[in-house]
Protein backbone atom coordinates (compact mmCIF):
# COMPACT_ATOMS: atom_id res chain seq x y z
CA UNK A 1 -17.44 3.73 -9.30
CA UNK A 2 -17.79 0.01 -7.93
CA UNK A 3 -15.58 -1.00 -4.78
CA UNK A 4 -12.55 -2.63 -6.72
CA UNK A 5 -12.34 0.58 -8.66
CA UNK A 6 -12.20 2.65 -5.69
CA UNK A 7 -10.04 0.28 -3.97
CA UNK A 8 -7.47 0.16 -7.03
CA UNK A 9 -7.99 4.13 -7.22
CA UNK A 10 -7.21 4.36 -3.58
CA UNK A 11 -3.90 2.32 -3.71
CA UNK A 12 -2.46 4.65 -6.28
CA UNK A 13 -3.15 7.88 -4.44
CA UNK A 14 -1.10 6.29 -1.72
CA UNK A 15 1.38 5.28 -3.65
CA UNK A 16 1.98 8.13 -5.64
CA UNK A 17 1.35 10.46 -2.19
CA UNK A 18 4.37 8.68 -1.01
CA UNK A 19 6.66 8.89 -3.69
CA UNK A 20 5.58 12.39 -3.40
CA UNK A 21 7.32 12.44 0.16
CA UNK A 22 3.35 14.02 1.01
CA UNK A 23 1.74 12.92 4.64
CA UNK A 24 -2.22 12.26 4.12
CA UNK A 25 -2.43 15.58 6.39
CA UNK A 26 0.48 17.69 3.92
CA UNK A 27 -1.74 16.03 0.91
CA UNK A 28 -5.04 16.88 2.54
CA UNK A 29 -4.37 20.41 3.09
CA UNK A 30 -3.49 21.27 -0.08
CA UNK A 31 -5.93 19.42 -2.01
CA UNK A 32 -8.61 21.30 0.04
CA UNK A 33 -10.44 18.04 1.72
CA UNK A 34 -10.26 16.78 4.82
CA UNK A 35 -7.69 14.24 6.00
CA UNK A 36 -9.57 11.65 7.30
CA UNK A 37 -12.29 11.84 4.03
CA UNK A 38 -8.67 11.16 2.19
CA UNK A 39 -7.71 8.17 4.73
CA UNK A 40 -11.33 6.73 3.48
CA UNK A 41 -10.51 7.12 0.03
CA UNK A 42 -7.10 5.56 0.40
CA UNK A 43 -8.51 2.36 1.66
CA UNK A 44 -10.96 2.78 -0.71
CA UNK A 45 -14.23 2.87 1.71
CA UNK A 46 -15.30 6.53 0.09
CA UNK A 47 -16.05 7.20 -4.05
CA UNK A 48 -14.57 10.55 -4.37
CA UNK A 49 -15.72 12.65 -6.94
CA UNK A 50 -14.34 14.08 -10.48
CA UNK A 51 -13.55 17.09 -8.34
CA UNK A 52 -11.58 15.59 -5.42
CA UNK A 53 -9.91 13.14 -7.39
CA UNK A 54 -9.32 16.16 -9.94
CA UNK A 55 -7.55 18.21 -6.53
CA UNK A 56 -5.66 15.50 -5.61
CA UNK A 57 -4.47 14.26 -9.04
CA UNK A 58 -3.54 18.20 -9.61
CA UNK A 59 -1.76 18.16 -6.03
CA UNK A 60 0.06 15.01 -6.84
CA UNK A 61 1.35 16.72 -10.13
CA UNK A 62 -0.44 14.02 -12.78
CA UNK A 63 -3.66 13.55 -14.01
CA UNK A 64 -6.45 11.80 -12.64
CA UNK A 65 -5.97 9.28 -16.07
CA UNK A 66 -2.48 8.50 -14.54
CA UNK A 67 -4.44 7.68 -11.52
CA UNK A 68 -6.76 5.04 -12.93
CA UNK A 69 -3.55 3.60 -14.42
CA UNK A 70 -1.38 2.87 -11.59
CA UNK A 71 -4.23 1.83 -9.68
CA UNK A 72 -5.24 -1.12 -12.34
CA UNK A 73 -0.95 -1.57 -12.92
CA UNK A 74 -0.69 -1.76 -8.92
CA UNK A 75 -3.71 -4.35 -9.07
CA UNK A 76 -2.56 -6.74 -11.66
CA UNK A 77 0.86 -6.90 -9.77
CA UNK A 78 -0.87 -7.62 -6.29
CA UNK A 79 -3.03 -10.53 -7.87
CA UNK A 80 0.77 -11.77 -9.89
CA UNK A 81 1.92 -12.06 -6.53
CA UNK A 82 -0.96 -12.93 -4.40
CA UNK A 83 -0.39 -16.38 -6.77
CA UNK A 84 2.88 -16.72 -6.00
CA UNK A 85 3.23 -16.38 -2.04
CA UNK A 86 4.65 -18.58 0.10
CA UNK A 87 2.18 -20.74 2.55
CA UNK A 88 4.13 -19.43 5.52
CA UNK A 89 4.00 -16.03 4.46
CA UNK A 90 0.16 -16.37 3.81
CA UNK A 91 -0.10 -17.74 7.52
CA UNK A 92 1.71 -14.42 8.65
CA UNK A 93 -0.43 -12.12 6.47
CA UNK A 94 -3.82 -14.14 7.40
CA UNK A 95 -3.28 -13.56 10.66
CA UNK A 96 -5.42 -10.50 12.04
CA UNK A 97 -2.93 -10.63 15.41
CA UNK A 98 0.18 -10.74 14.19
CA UNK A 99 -0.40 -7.75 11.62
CA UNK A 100 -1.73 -6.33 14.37
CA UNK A 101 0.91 -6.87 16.86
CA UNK A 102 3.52 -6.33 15.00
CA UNK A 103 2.21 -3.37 13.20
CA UNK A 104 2.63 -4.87 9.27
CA UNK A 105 2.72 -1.59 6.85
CA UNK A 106 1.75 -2.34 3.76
CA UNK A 107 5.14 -1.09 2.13
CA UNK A 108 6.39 -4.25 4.37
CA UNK A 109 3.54 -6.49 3.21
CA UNK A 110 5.04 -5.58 -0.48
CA UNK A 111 8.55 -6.37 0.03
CA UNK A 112 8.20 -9.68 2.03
CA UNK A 113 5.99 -10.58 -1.11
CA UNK A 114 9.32 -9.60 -3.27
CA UNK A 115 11.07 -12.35 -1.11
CA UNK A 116 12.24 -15.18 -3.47
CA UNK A 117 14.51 -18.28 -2.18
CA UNK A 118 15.52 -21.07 -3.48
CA UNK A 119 13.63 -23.70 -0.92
CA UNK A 120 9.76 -24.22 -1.41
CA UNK A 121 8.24 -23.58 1.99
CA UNK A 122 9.55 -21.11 4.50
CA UNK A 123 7.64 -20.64 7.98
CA UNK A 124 5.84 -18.14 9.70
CA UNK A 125 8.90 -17.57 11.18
CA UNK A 126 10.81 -17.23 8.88
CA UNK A 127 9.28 -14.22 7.71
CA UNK A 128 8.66 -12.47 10.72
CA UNK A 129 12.50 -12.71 11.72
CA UNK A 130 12.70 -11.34 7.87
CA UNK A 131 10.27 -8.55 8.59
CA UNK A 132 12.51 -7.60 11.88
CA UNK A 133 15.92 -7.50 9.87
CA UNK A 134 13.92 -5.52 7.49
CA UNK A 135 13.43 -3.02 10.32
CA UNK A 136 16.61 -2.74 12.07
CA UNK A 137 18.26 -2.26 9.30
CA UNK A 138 16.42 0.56 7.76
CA UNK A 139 16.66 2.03 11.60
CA UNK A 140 20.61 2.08 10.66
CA UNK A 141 20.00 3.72 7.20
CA UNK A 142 18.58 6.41 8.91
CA UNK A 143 21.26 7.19 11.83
């Protein structure tokens, strides 16, 4: 398994570990490997084998087939967007400090690249005040 493949592999665990409502620790456990081997393959750093992905696939309630497909679906919609992203978005995301500082997830990466207006060139700002509404308003979906 090359890097992309691993990478695109790696995405789709994550995503379908979260729609599971599953913490890497809950998935982990019950899979039988170790929670920080599964953080590696998430980012896709490790290659798991037929027999991980097998566990976690069987854990996640699919196969490891539906796997390989969400990971290449969830690939050809990140290069769709990466095409169409605003410049000052790009700034935000292309900067190492400000992901860092302001702790970007990359379920908020994903819907600031769903953002659509109707002028061409929005700031940095712009979607860093976005990211914040974003925030505080899921804060008041939850209390």
């Amino acid at each position: 398994m090359n890097k992309a493949n691993s990478k695109k592999l790696g995405a789709a665990i994550r995503e379908k570990r979260r729609a599971c409502g599953m913490t890497q620790n809950q998935l982990s456990d019950r899979a039988g490997i170790n929670r920080s081997h599964l953080s590696l393959i998430e980012t896709g750093e490790h290659h798991p084998t037929h027999k991980t992905v097998s566990e976690i696939a069987r854990v996640l309630k699919c196969t490891p087939e539906d796997l390989l497909w969400v990971g290449d679906y969830l690939a050809d919609i990140n290069e769709q967007t990466a095409n169409r992203i605003y410049p000052g978005l790009r700034e935000l995301l292309d900067d190492p400090t400000a992901v860092m500082l302001y702790n970007i997830t990359d379920e908020e990466k994903r819907i600031l690249k769903t953002i659509r207006l109707q002028w061409k060139n929005p700031s940095k700002e712009f979607f860093l005040q976005a990211l914040l509404d974003y925030r505080k308003n899921r804060e008041r979906g939850r209390n």
